[in-house]
C-alpha atoms as a PDB file:
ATOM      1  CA  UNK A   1       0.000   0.000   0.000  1.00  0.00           C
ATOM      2  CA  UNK A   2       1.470   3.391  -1.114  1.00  0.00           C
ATOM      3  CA  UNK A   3       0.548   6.108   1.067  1.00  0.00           C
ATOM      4  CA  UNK A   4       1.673   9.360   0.157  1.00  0.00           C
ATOM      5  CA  UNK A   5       1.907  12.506   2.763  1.00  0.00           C
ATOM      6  CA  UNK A   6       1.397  15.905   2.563  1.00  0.00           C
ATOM      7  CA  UNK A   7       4.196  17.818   4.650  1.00  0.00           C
ATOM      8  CA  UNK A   8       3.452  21.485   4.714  1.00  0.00           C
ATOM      9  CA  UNK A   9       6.467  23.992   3.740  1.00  0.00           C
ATOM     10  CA  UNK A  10       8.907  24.185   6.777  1.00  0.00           C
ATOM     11  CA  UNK A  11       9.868  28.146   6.826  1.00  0.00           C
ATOM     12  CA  UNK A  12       9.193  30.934   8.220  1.00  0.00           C
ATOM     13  CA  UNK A  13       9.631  34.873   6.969  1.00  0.00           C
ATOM     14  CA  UNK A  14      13.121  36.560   9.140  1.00  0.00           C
ATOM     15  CA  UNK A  15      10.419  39.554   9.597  1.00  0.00           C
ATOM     16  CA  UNK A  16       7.363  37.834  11.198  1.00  0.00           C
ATOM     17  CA  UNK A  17       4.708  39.311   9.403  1.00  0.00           C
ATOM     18  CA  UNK A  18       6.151  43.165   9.914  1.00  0.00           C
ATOM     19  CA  UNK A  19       8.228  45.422   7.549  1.00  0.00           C
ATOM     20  CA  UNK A  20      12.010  44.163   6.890  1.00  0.00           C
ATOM     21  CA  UNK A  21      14.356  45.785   9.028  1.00  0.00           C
ATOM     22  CA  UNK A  22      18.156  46.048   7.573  1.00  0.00           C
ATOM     23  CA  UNK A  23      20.592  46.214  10.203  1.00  0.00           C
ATOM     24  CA  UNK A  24      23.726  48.345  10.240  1.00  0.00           C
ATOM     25  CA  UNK A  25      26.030  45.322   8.883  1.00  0.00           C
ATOM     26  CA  UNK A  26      23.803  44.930   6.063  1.00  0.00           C
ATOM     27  CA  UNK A  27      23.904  48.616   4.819  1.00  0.00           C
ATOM     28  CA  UNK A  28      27.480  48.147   5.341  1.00  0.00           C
ATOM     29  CA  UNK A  29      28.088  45.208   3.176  1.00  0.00           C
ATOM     30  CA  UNK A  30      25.827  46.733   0.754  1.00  0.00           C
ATOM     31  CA  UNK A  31      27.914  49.377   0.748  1.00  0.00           C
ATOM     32  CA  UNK A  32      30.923  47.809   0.141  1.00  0.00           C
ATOM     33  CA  UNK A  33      29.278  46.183  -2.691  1.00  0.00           C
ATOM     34  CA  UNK A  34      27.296  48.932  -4.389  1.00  0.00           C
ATOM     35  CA  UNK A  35      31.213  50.945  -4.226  1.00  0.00           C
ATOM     36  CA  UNK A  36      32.922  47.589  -6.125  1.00  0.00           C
ATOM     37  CA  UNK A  37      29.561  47.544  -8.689  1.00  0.00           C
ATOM     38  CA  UNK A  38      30.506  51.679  -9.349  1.00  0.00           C
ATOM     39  CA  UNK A  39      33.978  51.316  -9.773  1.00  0.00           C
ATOM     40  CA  UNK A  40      33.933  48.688 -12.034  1.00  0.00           C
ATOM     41  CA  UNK A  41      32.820  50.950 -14.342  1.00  0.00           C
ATOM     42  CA  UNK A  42      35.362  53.298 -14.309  1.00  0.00           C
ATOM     43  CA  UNK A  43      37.591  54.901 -16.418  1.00  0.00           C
ATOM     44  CA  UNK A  44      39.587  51.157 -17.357  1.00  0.00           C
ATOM     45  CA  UNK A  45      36.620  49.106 -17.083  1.00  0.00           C
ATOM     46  CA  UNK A  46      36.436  48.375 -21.019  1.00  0.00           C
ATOM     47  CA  UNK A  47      40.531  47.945 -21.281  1.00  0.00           C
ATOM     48  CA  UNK A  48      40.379  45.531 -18.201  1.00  0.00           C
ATOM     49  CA  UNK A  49      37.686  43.723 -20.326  1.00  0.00           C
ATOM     50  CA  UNK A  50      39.665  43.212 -23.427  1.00  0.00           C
ATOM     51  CA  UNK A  51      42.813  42.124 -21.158  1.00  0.00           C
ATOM     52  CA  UNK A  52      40.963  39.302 -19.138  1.00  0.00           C
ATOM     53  CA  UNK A  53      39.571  38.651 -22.699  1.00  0.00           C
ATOM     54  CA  UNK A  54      43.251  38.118 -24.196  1.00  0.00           C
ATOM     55  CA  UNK A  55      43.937  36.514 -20.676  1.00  0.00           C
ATOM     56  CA  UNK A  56      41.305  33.592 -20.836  1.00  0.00           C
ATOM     57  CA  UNK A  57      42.287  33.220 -24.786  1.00  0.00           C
ATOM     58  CA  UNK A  58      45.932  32.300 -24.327  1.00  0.00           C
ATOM     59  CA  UNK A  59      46.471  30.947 -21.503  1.00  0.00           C
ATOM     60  CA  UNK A  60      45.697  27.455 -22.581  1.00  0.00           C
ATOM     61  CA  UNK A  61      47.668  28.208 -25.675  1.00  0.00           C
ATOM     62  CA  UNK A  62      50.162  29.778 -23.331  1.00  0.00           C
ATOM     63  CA  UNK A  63      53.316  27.611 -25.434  1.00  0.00           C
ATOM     64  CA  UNK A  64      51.881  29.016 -28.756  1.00  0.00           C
ATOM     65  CA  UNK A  65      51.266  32.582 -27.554  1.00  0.00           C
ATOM     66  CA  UNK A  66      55.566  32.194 -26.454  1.00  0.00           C
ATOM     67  CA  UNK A  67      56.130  31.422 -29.431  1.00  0.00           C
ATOM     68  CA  UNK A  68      53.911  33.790 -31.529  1.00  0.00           C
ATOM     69  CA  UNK A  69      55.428  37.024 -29.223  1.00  0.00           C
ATOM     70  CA  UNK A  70      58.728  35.842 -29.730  1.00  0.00           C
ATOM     71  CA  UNK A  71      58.654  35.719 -32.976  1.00  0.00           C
ATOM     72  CA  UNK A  72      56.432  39.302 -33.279  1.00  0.00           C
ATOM     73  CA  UNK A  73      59.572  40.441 -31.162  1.00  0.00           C
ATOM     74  CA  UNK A  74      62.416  39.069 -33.439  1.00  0.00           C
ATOM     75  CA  UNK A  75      60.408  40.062 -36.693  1.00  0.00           C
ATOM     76  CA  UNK A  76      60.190  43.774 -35.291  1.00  0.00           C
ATOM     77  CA  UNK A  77      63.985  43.942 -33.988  1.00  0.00           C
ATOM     78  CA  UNK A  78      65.209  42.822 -37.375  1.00  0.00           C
ATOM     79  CA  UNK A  79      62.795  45.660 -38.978  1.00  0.00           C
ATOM     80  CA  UNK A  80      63.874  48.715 -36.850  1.00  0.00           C
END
């Protein structure tokens, strides 16, 4: 015989029913957050995007990229 029971949600609300409260930490670390968010869009925020961009492109190819710059290097010492 399958019997199947119903178990209500087990939770409860942090304000009881009442308006949310934010304590002094909170606006703190929301603080700190909100200042990170606004300087990430700063001045360098687009050149810091194409560098991690470059970044996660060759560093698995990070033997290749050697290689490549090296060569870029030589080819450009011999020129000048």
């Amino acid at each position: 015989m399958n019997t199947k029971t119903a178990v209500a949600p087990n939770w409860a609300t942090s304000s009881f029913g009442e308006p949310a409260h934010t304590s002094p930490m909170e606006l703190s670390a929301l603080g700190e957050h909100l200042d990170c968010c606004n300087g990430a869009s700063g001045r360098f925020f687009l050149l810091w995007c194409r560098v991690e961009a470059v970044h996660v492109f060759a560093l698995p190819r990070l033997v290749s990229t050697l290689v490549v710059a090296t060569l870029v290097l030589g080819v450009a010492s011999l020129a000048l």
